[in-house]
N, C-alpha and C. Protein backbone atom coordinates (compact mmCIF):
# COMPACT_ATOMS: atom_id res chain seq x y z
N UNK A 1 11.42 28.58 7.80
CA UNK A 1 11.72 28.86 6.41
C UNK A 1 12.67 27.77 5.92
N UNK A 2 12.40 27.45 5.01
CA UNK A 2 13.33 26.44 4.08
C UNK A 2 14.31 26.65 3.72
N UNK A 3 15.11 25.96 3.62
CA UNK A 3 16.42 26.20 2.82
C UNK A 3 16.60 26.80 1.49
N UNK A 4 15.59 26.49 1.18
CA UNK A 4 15.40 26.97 -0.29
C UNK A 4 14.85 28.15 -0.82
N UNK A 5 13.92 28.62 0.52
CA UNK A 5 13.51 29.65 0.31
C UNK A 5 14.69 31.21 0.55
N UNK A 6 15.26 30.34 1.76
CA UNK A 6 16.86 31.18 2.46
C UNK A 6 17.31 31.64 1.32
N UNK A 7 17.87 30.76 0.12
CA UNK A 7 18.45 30.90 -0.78
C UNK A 7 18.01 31.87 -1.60
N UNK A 8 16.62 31.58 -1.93
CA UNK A 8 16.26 32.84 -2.70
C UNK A 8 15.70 34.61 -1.91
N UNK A 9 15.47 34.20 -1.21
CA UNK A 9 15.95 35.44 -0.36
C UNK A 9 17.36 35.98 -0.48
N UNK A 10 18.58 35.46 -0.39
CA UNK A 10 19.42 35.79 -0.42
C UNK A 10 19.79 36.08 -2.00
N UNK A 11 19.31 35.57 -3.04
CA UNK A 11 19.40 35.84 -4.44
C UNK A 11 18.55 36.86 -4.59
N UNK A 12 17.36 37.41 -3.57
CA UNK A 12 16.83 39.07 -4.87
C UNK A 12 17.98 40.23 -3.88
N UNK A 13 18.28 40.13 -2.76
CA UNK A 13 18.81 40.30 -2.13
C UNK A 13 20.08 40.75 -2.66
N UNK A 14 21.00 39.63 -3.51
CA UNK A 14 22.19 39.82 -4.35
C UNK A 14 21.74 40.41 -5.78
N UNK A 15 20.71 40.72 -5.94
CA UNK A 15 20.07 40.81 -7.09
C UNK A 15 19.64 42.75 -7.28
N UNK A 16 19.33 43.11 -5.99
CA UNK A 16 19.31 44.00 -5.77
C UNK A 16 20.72 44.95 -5.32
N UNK A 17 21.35 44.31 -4.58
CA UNK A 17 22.84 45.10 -4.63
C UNK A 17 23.35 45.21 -5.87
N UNK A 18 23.40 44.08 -7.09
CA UNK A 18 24.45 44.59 -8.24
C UNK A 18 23.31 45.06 -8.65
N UNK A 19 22.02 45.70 -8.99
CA UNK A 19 21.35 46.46 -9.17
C UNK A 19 21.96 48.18 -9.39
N UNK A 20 22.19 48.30 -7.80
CA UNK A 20 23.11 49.80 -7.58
C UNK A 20 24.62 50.03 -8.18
N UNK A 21 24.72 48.77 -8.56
CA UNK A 21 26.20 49.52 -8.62
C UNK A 21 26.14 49.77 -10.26
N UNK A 22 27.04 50.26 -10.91
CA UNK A 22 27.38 51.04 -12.58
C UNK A 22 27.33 50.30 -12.96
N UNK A 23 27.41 50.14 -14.64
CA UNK A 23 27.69 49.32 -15.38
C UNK A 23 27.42 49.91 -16.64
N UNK A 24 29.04 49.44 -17.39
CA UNK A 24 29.03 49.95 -18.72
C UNK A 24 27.85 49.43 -19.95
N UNK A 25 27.19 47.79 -19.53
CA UNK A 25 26.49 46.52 -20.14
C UNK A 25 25.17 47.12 -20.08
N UNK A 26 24.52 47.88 -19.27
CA UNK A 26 23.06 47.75 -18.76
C UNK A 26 22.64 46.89 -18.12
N UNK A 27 23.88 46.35 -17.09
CA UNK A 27 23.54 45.11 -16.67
C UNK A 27 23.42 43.63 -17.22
N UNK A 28 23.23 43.59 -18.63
CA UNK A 28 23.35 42.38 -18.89
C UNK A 28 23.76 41.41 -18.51
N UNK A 29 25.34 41.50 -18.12
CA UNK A 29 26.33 40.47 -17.75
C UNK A 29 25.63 40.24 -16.82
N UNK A 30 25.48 40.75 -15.82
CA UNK A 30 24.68 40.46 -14.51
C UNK A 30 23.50 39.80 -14.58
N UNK A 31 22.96 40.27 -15.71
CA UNK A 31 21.35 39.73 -15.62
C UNK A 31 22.14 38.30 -16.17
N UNK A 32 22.39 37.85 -16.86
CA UNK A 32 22.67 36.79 -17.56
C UNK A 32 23.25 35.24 -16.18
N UNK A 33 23.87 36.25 -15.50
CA UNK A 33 24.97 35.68 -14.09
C UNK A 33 23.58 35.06 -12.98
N UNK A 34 22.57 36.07 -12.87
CA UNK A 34 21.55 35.48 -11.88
C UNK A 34 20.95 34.53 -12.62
N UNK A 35 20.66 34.82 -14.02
CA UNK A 35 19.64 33.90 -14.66
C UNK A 35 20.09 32.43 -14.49
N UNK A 36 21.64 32.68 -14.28
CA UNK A 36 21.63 30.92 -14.30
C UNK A 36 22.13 30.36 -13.02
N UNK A 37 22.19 31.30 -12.01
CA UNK A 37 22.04 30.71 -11.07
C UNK A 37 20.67 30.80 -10.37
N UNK A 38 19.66 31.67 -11.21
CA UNK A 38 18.52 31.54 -10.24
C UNK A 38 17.10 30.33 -10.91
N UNK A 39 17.73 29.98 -12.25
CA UNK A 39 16.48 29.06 -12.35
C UNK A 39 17.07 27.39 -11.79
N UNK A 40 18.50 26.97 -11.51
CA UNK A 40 18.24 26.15 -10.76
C UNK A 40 17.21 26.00 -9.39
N UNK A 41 17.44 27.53 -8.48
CA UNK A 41 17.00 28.09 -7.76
C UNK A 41 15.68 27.79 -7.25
N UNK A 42 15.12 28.34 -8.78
CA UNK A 42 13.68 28.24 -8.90
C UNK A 42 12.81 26.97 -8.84
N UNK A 43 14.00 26.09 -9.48
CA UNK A 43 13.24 24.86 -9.45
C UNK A 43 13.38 24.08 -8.39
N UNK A 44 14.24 24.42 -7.17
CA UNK A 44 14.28 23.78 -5.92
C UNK A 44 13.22 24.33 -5.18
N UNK A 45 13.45 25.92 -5.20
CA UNK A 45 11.58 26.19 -4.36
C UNK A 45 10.37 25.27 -4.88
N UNK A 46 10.54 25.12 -6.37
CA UNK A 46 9.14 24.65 -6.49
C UNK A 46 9.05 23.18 -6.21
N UNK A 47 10.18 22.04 -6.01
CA UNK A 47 10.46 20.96 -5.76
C UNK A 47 10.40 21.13 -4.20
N UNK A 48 10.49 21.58 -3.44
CA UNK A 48 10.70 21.97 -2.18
C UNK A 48 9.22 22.29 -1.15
N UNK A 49 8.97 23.69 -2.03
CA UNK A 49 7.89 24.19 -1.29
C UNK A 49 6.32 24.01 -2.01
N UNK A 50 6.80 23.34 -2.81
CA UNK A 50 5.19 23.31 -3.90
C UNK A 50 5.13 24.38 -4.87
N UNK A 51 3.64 24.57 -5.37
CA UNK A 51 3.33 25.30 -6.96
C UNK A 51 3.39 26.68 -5.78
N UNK A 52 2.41 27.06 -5.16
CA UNK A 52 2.15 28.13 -4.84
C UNK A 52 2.88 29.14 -4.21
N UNK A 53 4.00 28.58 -3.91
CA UNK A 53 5.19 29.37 -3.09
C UNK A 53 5.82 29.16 -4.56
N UNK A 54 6.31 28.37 -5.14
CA UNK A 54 6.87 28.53 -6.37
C UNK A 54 6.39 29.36 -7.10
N UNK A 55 5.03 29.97 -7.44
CA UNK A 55 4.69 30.98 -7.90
C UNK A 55 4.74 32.30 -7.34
N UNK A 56 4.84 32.11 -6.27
CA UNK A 56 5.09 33.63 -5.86
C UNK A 56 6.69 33.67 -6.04
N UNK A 57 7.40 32.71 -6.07
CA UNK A 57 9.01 33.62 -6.18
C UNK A 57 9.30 33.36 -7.55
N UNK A 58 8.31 33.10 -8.38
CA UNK A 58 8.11 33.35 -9.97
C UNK A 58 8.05 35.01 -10.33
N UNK A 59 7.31 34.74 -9.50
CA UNK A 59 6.45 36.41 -9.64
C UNK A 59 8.11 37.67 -9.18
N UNK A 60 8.30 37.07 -7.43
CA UNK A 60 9.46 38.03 -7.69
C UNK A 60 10.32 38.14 -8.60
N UNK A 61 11.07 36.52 -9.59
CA UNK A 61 11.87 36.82 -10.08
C UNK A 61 11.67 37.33 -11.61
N UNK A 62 10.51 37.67 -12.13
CA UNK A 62 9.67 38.62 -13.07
C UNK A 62 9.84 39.63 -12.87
N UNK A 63 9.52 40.39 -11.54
CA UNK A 63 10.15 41.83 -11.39
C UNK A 63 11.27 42.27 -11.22
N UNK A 64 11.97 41.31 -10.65
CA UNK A 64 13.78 41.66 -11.08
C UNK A 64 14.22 41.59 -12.66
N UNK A 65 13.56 40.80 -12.97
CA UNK A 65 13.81 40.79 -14.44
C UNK A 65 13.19 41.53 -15.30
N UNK A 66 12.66 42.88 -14.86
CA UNK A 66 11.14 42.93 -15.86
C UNK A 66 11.33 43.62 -17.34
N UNK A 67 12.99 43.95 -17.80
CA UNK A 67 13.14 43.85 -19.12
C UNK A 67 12.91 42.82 -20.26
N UNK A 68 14.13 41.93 -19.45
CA UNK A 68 14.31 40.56 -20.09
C UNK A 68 12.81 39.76 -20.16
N UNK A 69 12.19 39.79 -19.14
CA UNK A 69 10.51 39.14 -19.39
C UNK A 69 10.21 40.03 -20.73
N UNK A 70 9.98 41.31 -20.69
CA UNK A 70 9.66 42.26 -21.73
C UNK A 70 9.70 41.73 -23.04
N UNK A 71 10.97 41.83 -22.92
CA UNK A 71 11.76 41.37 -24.08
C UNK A 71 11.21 40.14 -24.91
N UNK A 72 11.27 38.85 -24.14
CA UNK A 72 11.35 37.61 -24.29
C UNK A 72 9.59 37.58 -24.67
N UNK A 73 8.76 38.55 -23.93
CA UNK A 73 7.06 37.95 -24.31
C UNK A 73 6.80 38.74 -25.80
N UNK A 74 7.58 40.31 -25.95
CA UNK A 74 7.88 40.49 -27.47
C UNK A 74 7.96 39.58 -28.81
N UNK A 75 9.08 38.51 -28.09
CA UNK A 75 9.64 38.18 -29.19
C UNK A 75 8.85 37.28 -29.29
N UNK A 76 8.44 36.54 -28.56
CA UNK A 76 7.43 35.62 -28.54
C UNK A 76 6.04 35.27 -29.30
N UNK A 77 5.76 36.87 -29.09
CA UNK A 77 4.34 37.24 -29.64
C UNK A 77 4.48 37.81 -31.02
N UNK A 78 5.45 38.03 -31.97
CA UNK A 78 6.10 38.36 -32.97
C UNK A 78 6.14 37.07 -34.23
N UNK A 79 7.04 35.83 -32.71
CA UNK A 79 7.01 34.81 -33.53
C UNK A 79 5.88 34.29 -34.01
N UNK A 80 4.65 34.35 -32.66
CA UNK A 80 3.25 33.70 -33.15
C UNK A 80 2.50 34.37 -33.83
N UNK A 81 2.91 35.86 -34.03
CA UNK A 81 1.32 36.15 -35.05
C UNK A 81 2.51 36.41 -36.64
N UNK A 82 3.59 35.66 -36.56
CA UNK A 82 4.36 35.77 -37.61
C UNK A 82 5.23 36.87 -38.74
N UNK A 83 5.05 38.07 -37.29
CA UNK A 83 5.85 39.59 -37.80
C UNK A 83 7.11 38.60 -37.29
N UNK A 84 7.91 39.28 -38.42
CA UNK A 84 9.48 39.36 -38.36
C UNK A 84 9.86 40.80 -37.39
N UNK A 85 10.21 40.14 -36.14
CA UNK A 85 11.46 41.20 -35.26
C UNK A 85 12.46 41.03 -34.87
């Protein structure tokens, strides 16, 4: 296993512990805290291990995230068919 992959193992890993614990935010702060340490992350697996392993820890980090994805393909699809949300 790669170094890189170590790493992100160890990030759903940390991703999943502040998961359990409270929070007054809904997590936000947290979500916000992995997001920027995990798309450097992301882009070393995929510099590292190639597209296809890069896509699969795409994929995990979609389901850790699967509000904020939510969220973000909302707003997205709002902007393109030109509803105001």
């Amino acid at each position: 296993m790669t170094y890189s992959l170590s790493a992100a193992a160890c990030w759903v890993i940390l991703a999943a512990v502040l998961a359990t614990v409270p929070s007054n935010d809904n997590h936000w702060r947290r979500a916000y805290a992995l997001m920027i340490v995990g798309l450097p992350l992301l882009i070393w697996v995929y510099w590292e291990n190639g597209v296809w392993i890069g896509l699969a820890c795409t994929a995990a980090v979609a389901s850790v995230f699967r509000w904020p994805v939510r969220y973000a393909f909302v707003w997205i699809m709002g902007k393109v068919s030109g509803r105001a949300e």
